[in-house]
C-alpha atoms as a PDB file:
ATOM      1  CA  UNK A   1      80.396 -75.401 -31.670  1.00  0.00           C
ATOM      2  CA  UNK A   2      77.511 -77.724 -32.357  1.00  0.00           C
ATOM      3  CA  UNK A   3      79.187 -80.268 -33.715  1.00  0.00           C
ATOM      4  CA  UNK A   4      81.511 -80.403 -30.748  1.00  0.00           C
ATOM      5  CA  UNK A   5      78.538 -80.971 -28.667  1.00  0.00           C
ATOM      6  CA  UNK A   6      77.534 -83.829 -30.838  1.00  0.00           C
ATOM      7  CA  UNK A   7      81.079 -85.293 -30.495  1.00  0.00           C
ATOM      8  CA  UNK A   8      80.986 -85.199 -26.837  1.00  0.00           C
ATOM      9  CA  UNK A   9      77.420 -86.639 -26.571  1.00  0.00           C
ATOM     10  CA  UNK A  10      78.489 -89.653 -28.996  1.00  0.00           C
ATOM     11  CA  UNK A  11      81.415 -89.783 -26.836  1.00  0.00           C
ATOM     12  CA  UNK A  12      79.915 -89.905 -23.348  1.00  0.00           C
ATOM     13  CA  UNK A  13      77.338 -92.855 -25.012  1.00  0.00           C
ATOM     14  CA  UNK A  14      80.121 -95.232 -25.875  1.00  0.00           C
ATOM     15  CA  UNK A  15      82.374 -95.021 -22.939  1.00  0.00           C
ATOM     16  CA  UNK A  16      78.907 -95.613 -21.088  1.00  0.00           C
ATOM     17  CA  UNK A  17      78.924 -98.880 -23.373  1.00  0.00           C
ATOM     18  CA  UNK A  18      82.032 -99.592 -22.597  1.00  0.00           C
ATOM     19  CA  UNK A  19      82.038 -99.319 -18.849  1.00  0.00           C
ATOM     20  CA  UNK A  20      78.531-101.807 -19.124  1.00  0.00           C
ATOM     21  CA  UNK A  21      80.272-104.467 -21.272  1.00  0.00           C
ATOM     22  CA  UNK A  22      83.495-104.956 -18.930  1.00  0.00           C
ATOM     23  CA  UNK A  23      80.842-104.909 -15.736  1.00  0.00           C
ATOM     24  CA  UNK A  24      79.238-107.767 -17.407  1.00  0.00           C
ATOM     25  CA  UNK A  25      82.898-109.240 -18.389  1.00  0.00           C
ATOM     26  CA  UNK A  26      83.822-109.040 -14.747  1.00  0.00           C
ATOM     27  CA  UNK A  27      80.371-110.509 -13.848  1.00  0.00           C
ATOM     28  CA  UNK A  28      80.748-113.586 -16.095  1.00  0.00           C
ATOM     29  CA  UNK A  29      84.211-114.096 -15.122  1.00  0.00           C
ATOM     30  CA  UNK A  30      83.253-113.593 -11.314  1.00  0.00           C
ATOM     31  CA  UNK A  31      80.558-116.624 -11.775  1.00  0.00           C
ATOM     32  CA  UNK A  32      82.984-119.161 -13.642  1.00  0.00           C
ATOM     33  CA  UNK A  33      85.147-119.242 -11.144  1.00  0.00           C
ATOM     34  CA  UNK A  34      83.720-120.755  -8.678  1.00  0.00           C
ATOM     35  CA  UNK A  35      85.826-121.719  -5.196  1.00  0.00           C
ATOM     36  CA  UNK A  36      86.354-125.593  -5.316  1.00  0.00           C
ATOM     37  CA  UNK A  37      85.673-126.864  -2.097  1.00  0.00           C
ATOM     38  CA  UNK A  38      88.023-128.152   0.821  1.00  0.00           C
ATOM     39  CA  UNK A  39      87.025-131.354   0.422  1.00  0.00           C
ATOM     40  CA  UNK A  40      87.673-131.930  -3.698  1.00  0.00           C
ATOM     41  CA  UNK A  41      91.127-130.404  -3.126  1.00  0.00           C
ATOM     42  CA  UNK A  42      91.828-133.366  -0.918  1.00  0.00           C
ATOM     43  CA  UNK A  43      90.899-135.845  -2.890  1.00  0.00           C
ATOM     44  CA  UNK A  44      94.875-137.130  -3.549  1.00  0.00           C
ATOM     45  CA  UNK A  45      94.914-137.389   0.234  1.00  0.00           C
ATOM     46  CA  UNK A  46      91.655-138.797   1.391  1.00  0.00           C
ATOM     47  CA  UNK A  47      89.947-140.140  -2.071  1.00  0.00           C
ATOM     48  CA  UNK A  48      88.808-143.647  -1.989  1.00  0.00           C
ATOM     49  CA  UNK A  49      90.807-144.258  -4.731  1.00  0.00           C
ATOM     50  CA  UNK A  50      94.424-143.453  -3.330  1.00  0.00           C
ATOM     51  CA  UNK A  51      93.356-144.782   0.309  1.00  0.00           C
ATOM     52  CA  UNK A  52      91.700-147.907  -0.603  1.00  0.00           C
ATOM     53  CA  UNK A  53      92.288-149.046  -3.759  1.00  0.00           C
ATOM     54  CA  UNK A  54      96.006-148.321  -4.265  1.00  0.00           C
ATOM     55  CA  UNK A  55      97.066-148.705  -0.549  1.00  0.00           C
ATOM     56  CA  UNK A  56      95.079-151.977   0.078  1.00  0.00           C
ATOM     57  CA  UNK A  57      92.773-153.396  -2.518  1.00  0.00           C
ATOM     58  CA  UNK A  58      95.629-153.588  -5.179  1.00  0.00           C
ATOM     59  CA  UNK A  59      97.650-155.966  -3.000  1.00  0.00           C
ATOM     60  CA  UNK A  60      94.590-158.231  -2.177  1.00  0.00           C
ATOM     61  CA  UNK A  61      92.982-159.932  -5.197  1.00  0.00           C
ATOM     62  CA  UNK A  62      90.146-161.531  -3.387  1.00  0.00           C
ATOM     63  CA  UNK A  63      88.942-157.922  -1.708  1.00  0.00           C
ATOM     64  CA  UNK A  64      89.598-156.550  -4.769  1.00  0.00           C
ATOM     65  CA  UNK A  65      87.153-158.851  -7.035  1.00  0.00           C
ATOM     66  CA  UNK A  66      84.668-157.735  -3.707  1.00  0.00           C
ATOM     67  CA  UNK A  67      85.045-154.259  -4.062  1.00  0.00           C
ATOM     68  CA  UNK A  68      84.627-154.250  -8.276  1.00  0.00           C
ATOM     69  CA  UNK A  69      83.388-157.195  -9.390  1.00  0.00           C
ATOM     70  CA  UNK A  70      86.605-157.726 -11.899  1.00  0.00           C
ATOM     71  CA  UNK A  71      89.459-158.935 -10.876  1.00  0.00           C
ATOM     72  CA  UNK A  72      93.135-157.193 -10.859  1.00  0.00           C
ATOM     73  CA  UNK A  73      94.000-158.911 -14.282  1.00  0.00           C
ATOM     74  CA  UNK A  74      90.360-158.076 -15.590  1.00  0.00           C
ATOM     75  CA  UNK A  75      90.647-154.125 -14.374  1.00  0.00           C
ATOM     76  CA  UNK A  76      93.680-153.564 -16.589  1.00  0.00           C
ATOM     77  CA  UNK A  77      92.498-155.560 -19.237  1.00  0.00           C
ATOM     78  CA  UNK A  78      89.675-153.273 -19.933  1.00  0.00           C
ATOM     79  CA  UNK A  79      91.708-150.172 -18.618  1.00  0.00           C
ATOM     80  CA  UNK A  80      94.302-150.971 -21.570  1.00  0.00           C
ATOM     81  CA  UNK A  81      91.168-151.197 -23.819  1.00  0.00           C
ATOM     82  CA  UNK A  82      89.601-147.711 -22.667  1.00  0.00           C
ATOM     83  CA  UNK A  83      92.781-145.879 -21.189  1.00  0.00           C
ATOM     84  CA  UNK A  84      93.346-143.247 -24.438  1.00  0.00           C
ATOM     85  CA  UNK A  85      89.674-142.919 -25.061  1.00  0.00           C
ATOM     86  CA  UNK A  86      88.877-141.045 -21.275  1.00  0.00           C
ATOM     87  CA  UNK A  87      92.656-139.775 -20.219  1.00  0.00           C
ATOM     88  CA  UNK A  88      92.793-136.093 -19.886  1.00  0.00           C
ATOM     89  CA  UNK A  89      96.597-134.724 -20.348  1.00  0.00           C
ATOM     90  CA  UNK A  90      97.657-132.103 -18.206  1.00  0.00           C
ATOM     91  CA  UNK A  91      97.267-128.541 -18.922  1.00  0.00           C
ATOM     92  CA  UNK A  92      97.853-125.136 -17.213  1.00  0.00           C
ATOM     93  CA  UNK A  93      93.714-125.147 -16.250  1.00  0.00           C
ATOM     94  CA  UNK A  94      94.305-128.591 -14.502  1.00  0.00           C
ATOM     95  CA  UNK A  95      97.560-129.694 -13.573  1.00  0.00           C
ATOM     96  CA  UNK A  96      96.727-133.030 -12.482  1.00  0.00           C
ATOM     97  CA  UNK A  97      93.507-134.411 -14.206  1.00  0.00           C
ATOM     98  CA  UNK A  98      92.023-137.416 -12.630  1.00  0.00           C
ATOM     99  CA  UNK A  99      93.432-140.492 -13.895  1.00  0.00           C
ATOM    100  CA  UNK A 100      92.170-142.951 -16.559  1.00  0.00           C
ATOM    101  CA  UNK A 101      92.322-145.700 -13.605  1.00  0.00           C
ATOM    102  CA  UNK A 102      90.151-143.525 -11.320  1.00  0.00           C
ATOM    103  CA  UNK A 103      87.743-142.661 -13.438  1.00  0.00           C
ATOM    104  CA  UNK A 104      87.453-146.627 -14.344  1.00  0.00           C
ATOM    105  CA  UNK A 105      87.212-147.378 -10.634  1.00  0.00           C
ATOM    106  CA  UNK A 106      84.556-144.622 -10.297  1.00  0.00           C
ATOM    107  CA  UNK A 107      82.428-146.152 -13.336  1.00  0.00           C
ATOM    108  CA  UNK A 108      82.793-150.026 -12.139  1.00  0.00           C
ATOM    109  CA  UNK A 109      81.735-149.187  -8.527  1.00  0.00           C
ATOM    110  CA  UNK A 110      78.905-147.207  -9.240  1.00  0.00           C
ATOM    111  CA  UNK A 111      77.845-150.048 -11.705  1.00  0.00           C
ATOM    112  CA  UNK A 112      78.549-153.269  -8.659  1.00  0.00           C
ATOM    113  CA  UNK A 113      77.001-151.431  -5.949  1.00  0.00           C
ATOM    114  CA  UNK A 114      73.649-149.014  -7.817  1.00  0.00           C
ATOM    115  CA  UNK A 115      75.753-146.711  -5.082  1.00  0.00           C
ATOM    116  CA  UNK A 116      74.320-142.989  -5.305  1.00  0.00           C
ATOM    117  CA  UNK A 117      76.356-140.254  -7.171  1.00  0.00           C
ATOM    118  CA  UNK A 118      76.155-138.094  -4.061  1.00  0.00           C
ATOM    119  CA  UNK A 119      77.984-141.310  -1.692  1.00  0.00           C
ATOM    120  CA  UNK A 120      80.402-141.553  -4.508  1.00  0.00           C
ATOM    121  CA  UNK A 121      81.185-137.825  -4.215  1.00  0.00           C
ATOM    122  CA  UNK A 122      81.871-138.047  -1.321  1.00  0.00           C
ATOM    123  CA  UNK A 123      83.982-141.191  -0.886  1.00  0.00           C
ATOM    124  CA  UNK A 124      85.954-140.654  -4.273  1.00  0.00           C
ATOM    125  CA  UNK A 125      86.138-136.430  -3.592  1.00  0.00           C
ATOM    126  CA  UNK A 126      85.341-135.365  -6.549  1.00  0.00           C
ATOM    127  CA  UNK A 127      82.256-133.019  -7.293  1.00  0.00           C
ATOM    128  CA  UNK A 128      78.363-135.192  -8.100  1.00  0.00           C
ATOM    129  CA  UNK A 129      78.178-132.996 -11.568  1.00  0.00           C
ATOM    130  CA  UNK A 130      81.798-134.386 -12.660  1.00  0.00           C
ATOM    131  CA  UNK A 131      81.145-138.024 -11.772  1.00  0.00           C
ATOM    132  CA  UNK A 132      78.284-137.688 -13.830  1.00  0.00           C
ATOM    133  CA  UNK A 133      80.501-136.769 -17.078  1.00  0.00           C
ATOM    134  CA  UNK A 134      83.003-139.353 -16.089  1.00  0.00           C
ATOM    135  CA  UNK A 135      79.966-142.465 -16.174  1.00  0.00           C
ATOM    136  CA  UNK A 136      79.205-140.814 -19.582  1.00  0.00           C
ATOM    137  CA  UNK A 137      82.707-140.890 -20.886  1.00  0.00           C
ATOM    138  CA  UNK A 138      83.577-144.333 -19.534  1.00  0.00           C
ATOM    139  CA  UNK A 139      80.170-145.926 -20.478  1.00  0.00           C
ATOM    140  CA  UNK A 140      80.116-145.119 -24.218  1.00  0.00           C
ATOM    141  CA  UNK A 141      84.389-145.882 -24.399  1.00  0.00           C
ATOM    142  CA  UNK A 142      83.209-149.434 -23.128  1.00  0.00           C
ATOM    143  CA  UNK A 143      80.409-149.445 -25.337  1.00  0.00           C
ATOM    144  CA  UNK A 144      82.111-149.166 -28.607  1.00  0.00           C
ATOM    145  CA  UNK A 145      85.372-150.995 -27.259  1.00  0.00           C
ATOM    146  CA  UNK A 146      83.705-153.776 -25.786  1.00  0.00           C
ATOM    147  CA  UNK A 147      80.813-154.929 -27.817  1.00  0.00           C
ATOM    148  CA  UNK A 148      82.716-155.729 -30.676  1.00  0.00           C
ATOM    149  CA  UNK A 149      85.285-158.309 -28.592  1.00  0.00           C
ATOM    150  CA  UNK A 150      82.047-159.521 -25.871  1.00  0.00           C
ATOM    151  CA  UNK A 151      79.227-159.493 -28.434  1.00  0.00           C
ATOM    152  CA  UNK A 152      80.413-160.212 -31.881  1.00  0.00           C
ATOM    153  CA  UNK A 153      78.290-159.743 -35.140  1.00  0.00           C
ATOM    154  CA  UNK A 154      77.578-163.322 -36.342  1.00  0.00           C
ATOM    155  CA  UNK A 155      78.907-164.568 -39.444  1.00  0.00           C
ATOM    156  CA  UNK A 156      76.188-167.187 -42.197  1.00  0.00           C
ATOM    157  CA  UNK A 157      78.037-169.941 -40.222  1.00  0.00           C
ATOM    158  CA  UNK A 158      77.395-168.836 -36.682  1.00  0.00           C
ATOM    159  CA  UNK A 159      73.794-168.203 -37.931  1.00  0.00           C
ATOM    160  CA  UNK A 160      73.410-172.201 -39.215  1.00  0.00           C
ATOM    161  CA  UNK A 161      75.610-173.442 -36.474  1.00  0.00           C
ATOM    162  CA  UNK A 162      73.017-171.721 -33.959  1.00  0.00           C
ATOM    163  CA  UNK A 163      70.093-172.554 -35.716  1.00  0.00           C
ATOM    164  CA  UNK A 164      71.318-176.486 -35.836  1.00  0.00           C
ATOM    165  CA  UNK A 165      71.894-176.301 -32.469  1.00  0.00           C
ATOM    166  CA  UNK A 166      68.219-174.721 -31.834  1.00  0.00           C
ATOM    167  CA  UNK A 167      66.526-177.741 -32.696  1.00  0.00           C
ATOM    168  CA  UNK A 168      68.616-180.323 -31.597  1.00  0.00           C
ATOM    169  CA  UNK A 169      68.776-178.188 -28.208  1.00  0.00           C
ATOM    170  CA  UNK A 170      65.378-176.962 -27.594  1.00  0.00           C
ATOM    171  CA  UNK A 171      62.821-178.627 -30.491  1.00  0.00           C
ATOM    172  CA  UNK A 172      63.042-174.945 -32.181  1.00  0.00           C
ATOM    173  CA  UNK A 173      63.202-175.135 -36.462  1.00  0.00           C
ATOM    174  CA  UNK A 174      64.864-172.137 -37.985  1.00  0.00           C
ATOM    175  CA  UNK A 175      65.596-169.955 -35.141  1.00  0.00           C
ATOM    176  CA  UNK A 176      68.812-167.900 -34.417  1.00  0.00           C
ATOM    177  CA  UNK A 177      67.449-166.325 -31.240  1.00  0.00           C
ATOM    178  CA  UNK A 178      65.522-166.110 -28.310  1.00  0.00           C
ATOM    179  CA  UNK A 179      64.220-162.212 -27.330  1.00  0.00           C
ATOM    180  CA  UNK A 180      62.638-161.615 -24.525  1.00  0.00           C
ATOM    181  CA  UNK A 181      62.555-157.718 -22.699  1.00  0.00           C
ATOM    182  CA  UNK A 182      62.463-155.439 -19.382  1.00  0.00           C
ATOM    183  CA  UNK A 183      61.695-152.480 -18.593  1.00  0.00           C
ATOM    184  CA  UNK A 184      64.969-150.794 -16.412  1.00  0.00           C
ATOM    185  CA  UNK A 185      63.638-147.862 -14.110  1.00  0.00           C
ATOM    186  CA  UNK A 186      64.894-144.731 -14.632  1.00  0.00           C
ATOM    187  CA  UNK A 187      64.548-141.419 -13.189  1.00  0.00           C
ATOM    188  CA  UNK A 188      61.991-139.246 -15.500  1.00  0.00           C
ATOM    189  CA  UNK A 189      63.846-137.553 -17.975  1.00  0.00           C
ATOM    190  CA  UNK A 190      63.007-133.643 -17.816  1.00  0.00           C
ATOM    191  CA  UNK A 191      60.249-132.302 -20.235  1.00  0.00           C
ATOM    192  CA  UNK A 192      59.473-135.781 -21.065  1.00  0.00           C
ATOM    193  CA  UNK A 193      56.283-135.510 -19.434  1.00  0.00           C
ATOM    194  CA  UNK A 194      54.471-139.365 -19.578  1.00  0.00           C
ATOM    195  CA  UNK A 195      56.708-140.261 -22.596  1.00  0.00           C
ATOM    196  CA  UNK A 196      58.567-142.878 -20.799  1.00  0.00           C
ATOM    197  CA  UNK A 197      56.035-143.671 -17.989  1.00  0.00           C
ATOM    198  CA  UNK A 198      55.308-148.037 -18.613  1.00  0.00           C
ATOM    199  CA  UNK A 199      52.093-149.670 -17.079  1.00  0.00           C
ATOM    200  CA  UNK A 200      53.600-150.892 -14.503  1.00  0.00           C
ATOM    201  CA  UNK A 201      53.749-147.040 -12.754  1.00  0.00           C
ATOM    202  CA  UNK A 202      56.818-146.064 -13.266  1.00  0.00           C
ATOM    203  CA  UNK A 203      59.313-144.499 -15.219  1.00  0.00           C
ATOM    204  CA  UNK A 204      61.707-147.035 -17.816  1.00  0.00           C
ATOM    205  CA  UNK A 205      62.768-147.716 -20.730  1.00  0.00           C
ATOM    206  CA  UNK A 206      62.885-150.981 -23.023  1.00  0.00           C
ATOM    207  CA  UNK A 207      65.676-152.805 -22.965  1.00  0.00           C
ATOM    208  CA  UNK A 208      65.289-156.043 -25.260  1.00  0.00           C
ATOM    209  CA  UNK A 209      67.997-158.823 -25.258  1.00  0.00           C
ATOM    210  CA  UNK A 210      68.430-161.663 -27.700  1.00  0.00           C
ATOM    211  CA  UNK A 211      70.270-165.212 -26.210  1.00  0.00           C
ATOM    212  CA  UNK A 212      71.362-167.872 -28.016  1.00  0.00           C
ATOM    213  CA  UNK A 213      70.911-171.538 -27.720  1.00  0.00           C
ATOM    214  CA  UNK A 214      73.322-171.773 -25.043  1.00  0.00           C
ATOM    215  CA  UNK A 215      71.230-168.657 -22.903  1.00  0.00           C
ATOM    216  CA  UNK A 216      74.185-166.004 -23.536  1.00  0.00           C
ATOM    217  CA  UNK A 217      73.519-162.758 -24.852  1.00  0.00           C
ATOM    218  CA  UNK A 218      74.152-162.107 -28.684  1.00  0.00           C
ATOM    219  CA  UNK A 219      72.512-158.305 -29.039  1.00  0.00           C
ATOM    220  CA  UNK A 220      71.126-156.105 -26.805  1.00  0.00           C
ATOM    221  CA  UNK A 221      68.586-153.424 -28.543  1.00  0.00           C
ATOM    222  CA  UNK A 222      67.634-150.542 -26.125  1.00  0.00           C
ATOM    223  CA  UNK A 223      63.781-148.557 -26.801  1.00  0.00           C
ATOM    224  CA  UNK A 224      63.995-145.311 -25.410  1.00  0.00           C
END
């Protein structure tokens, strides 16, 4: 009889557990799944991208170089370049990711116009916290993709071909570059305290550029 007792107690105690685990189940569950708002959902309809760009800009070269710097021919170049590094295939989560294009068009507007992430929200329809991971994404693809092509490692002959051209150029003996730096403001990293505060009262970090004789960039060294 006392042993029965014991049984139920044990009993009672774990379907207790069990009932508190699936509460919190239900309450993690509950807070993923948060309700997308109106305006995201629209975005094929009213987004920037499939308004402007494909409706209008793509047919007009000249407002096109306005709206991105680049030009049509330029845009695909570097699309072709970056295209399998930040596509996202369709799955049964999202059944029709943003495109590699769009998430280009995001990155190269946000770099010709310093425009906010909140305005780009807004005019592209997608959420401020995924434009964010998109800038990531497309920043380092063009990063590794595009330094090696724009800003080549030197070879021993570019080295004495620049250095020839240093002193015949600018009076300069045995020089294969000219580094000079600035600081680029940033927004104060969290828990970083005065770490990256410069003394000219704000918040940067170091970026430090080396040109050759003919003033075009050869490395670019960032101090964080």
């Amino acid at each position: 009889m006392l042993l029965s007792k014991k049984k139920k107690v044990l009993l009672h105690m774990l379907l207790e557990e069990v009932d508190e685990e699936e509460m919190i189940i239900k309450h993690i569950l509950c807070n993923k799944t948060k309700k997308v708002h109106e305006m995201f959902r629209a975005r094929k309809m009213e987004g920037f991208f499939n308004i402007l760009i494909e409706k209008h800009l793509y047919r007009d070269d000249r407002k096109f170089r306005e709206f991105f710097r680049l030009s049509w021919d330029q845009f695909n170049y570097v699309l072709n370049l970056i295209e399998d590094d930040i596509k996202m295939n369709p799955c049964n989560r999202v059944g029709e990711p943003i495109t590699a294009a769009e998430k280009l068009a995001i990155t190269l507007r946000f770099m010709a116009t310093g425009e906010s992430l909140r305005s780009l929200a807004f005019s592209f329809r997608i959420s401020q916290s995924y434009i964010t991971r998109i800038l990531q994404l497309v920043f380092k693809s063009l990063s590794s993709r595009l330094t090696p092509i724009l800003i080549p490692s030197p070879s021993k002959e570019d080295l004495l071909r620049i250095s020839a051209e240093f002193w015949t150029r600018w009076n300069f003996p045995n020089c294969v570059g000219a580094i000079d730096g600035k600081h680029i403001r940033i927004f104060c990293p969290r828990k970083t305290g005065s770490l990256f505060f410069n003394y000219k009262d704000f918040f940067s970090i170091v970026l430090l550029a080396i040109t050759t004789q003919r003033c075009s960039v050869a490395r670019l060294v960032r101090f964080d």
